[in-house]
Protein backbone atom coordinates (compact mmCIF):
# COMPACT_ATOMS: atom_id res chain seq x y z
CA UNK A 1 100.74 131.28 97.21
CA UNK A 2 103.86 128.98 97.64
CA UNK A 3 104.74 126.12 95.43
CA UNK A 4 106.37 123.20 96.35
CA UNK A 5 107.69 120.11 94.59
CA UNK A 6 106.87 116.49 95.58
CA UNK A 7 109.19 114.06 95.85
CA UNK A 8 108.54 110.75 94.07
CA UNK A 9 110.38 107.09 94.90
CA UNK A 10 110.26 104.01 93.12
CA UNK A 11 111.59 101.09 94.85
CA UNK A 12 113.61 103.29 97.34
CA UNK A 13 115.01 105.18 94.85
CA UNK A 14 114.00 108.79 95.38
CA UNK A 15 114.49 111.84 92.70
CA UNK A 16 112.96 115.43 92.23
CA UNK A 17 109.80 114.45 90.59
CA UNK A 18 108.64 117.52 88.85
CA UNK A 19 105.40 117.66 90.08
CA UNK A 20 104.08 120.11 92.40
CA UNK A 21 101.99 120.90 95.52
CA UNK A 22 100.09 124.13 95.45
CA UNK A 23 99.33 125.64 98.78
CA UNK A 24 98.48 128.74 100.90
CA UNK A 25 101.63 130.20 102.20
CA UNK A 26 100.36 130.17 105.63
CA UNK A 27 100.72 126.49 105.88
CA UNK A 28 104.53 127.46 106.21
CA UNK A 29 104.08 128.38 110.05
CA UNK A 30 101.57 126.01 110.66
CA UNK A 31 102.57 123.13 113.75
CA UNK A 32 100.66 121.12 115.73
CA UNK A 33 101.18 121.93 119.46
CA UNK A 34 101.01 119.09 122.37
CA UNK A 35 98.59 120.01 125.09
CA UNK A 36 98.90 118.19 128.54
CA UNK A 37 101.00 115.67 127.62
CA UNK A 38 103.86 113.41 129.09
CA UNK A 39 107.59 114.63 128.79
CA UNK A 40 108.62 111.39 127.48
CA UNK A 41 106.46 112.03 124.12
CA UNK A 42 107.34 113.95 121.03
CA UNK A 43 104.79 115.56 118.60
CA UNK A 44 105.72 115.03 115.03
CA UNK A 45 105.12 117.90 112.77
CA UNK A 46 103.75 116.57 109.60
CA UNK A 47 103.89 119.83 107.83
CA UNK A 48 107.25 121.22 108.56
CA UNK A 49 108.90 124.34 106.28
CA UNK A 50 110.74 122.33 104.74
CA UNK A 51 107.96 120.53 103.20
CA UNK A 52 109.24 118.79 100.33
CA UNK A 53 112.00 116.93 102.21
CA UNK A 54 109.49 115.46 104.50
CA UNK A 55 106.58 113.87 102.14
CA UNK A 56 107.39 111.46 99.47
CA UNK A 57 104.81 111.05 96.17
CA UNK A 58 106.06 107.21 96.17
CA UNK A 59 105.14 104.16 93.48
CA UNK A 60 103.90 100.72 94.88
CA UNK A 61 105.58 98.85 92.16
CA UNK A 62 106.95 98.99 88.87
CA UNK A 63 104.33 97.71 87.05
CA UNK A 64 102.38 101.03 88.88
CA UNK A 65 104.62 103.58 87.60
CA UNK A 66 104.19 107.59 89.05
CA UNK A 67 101.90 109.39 87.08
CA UNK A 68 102.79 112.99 85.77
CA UNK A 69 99.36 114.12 87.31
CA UNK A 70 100.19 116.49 90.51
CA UNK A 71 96.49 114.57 92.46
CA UNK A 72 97.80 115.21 96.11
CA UNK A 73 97.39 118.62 97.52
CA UNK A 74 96.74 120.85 100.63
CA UNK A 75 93.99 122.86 101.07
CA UNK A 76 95.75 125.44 104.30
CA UNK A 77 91.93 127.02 104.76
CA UNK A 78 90.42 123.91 105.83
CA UNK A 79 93.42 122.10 106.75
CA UNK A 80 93.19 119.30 105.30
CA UNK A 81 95.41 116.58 102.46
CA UNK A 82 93.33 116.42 99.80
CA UNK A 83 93.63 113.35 96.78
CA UNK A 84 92.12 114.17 93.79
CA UNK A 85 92.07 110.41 93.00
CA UNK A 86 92.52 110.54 89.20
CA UNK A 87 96.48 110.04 89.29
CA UNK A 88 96.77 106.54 89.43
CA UNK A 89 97.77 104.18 92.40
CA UNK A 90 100.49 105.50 94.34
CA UNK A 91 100.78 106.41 98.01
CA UNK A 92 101.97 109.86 100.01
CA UNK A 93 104.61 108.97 102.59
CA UNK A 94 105.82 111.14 105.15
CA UNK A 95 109.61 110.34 105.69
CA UNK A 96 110.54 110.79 109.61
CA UNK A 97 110.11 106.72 110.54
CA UNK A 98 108.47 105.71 113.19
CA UNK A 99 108.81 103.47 116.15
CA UNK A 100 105.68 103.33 118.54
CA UNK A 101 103.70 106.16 117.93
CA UNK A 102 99.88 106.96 118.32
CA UNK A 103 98.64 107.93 115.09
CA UNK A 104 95.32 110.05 114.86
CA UNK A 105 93.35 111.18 111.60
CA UNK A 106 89.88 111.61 110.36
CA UNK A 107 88.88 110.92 106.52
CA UNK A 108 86.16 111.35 104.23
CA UNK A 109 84.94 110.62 100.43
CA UNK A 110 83.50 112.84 98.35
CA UNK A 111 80.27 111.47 97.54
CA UNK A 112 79.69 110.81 93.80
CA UNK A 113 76.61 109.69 92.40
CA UNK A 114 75.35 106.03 91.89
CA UNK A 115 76.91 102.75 93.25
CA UNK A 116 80.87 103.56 94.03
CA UNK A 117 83.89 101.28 95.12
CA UNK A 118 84.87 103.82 96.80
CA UNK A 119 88.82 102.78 98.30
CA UNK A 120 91.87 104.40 99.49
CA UNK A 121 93.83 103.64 102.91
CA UNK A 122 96.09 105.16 106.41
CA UNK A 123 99.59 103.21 105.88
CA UNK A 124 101.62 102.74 108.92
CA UNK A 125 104.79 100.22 109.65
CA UNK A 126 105.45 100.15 106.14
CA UNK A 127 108.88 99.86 104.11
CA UNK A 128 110.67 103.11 102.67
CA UNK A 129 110.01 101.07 99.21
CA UNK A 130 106.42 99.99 100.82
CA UNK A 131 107.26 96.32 99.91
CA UNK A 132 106.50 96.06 103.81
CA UNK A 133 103.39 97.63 104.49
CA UNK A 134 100.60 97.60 106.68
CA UNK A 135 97.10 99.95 105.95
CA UNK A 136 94.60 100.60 107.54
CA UNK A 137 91.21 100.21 105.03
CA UNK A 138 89.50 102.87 104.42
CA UNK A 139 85.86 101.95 102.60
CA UNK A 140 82.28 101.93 102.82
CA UNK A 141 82.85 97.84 103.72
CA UNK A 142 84.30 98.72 106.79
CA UNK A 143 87.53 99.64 108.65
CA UNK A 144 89.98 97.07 109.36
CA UNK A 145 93.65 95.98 109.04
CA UNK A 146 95.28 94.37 106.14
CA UNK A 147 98.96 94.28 104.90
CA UNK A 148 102.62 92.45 104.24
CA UNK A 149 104.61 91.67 106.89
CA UNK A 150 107.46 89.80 107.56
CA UNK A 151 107.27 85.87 108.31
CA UNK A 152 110.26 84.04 108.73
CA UNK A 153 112.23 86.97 106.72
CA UNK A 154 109.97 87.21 103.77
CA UNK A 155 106.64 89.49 103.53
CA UNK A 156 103.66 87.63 104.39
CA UNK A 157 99.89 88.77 103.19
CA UNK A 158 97.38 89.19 106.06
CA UNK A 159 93.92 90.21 106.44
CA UNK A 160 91.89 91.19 109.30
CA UNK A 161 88.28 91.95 107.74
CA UNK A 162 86.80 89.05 109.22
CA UNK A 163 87.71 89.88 112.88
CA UNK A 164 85.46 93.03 112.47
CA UNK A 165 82.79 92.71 114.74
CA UNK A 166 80.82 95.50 112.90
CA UNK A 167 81.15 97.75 110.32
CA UNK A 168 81.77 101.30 111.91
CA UNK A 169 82.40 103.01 108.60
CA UNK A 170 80.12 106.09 108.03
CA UNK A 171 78.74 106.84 104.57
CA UNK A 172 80.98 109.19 102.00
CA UNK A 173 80.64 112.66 102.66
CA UNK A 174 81.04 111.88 106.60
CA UNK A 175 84.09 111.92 108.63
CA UNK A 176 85.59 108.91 110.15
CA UNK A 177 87.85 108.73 112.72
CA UNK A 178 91.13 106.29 113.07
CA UNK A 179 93.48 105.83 115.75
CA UNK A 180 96.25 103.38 115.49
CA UNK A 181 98.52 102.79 117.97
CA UNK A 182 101.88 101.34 117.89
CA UNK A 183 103.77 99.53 120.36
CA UNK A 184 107.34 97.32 119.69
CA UNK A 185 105.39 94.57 116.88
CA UNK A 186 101.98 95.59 117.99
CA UNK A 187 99.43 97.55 116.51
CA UNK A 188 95.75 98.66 117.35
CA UNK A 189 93.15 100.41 114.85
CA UNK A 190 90.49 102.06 116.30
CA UNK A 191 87.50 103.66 114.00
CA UNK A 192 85.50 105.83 115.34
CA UNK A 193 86.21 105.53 119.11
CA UNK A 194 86.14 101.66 119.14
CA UNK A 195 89.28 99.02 118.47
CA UNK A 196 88.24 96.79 116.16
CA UNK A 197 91.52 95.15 115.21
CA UNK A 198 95.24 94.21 116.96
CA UNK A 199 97.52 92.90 114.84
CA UNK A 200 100.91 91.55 115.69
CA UNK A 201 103.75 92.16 112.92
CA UNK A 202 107.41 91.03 112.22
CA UNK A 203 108.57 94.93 112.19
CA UNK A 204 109.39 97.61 114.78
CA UNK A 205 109.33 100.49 112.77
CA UNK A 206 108.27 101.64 109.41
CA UNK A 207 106.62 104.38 107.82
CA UNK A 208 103.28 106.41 107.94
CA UNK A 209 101.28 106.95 104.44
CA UNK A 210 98.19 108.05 102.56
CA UNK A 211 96.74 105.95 99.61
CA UNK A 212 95.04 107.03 96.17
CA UNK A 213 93.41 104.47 94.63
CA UNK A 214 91.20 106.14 92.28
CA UNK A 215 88.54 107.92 94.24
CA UNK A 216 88.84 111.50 95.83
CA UNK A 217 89.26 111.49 99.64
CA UNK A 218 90.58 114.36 102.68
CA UNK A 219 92.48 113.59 105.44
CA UNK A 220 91.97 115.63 108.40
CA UNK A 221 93.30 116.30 111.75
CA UNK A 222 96.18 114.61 111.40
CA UNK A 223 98.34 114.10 114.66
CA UNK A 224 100.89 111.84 116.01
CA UNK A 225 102.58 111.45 118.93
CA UNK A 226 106.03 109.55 119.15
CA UNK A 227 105.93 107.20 122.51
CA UNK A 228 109.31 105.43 124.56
């Protein structure tokens, strides 16, 4: 078994956090391989060697300090990012930004008895800092876009729940699907095989991510793809 440390930044300032990742050592040679596709794309390996230089344990705000609670792990069997939800509110950023890019992962709760809120998120076109951000929802309510983005120079709140057409969100303990798909200030989510936003943004670039917000959740099968 191989242990890596984490990474954690705080309003783009990033130091050695002391907390630590415990994984198979087999995820070391593990890559995802692009089948059948264009020359002009590029896969992105989100779990490279040199792990700890590529993901980033990262605060929203100061008033959300980092915890000293290691709640973001891998499990290398089933290949998957697992949050054990019970480290506070932070987010897992993977630190290669992006331009347009198809992003592609599947997610699930673990289902807890009685009535939950249950509530975490797929960040993408966010800020190193994530003052910028722009996340994909991930709850029982439904699957849709909501975020800060520029206006004018200065981050402007959005939300796209009402353009939802339906809720396509499957019940924790299933996997959902997302697909988002970026192109110059454009951006489509898809959940589960169907677009059910577009949103247009004041950035060209940002950052992918993975939020905790207080409820246990795997991310699967994740892929992207870098596009011209």
């Amino acid at each position: 078994m191989s242990i890596w440390s984490i990474r954690n930044s705080a309003n783009g300032k990033s130091h050695l956090s002391g907390l630590f990742i415990s994984v198979w050592c087999g995820l070391l040679g593990f890559v995802f391989v692009a089948v059948g596709l264009p020359a002009f794309s590029q896969t992105v390996n989100l779990f490279p060697k040199d792990y700890q230089d590529q993901w980033t344990r990262t605060a929203f705000s100061e008033k959300e300090p980092l915890t000293n609670i290691p709640q973001w792990h891998i499990d290398q069997a089933k290949r998957v990012i697992i949050c054990d939800g019970n480290g506070g509110h932070d987010w897992l950023r993977f630190n290669k930004e992006l331009h347009n890019f198809d992003f592609h992962a599947k997610w699930r709760f673990t289902k807890v008895d009685g009535p939950q809120n249950y509530n975490s998120g797929i960040f993408f076109r966010n800020s190193k800092d994530g003052a910028i951000w722009n996340q994909a929802q991930t709850t029982p309510g439904g699957g849709y876009v909501f975020g800060a983005t520029p206006v004018d120079g200065k981050p402007q709140p959005y939300n796209l729940s009402k353009e939802m057409k339906e809720n396509r969100i499957k019940p924790a303990g299933e996997w959902n699907v997302y697909d988002i798909h970026c192109v110059g200030e454009t951006c489509t989510l898809a959940v589960n095989g169907a677009v059910v936003n577009t949103v247009h943004m004041g950035v060209e670039k940002g950052y992918i991510g993975l939020e905790s917000e207080g409820y246990k959740i795997e991310f699967a099968d994740l892929k992207v793809q870098e596009l011209p």
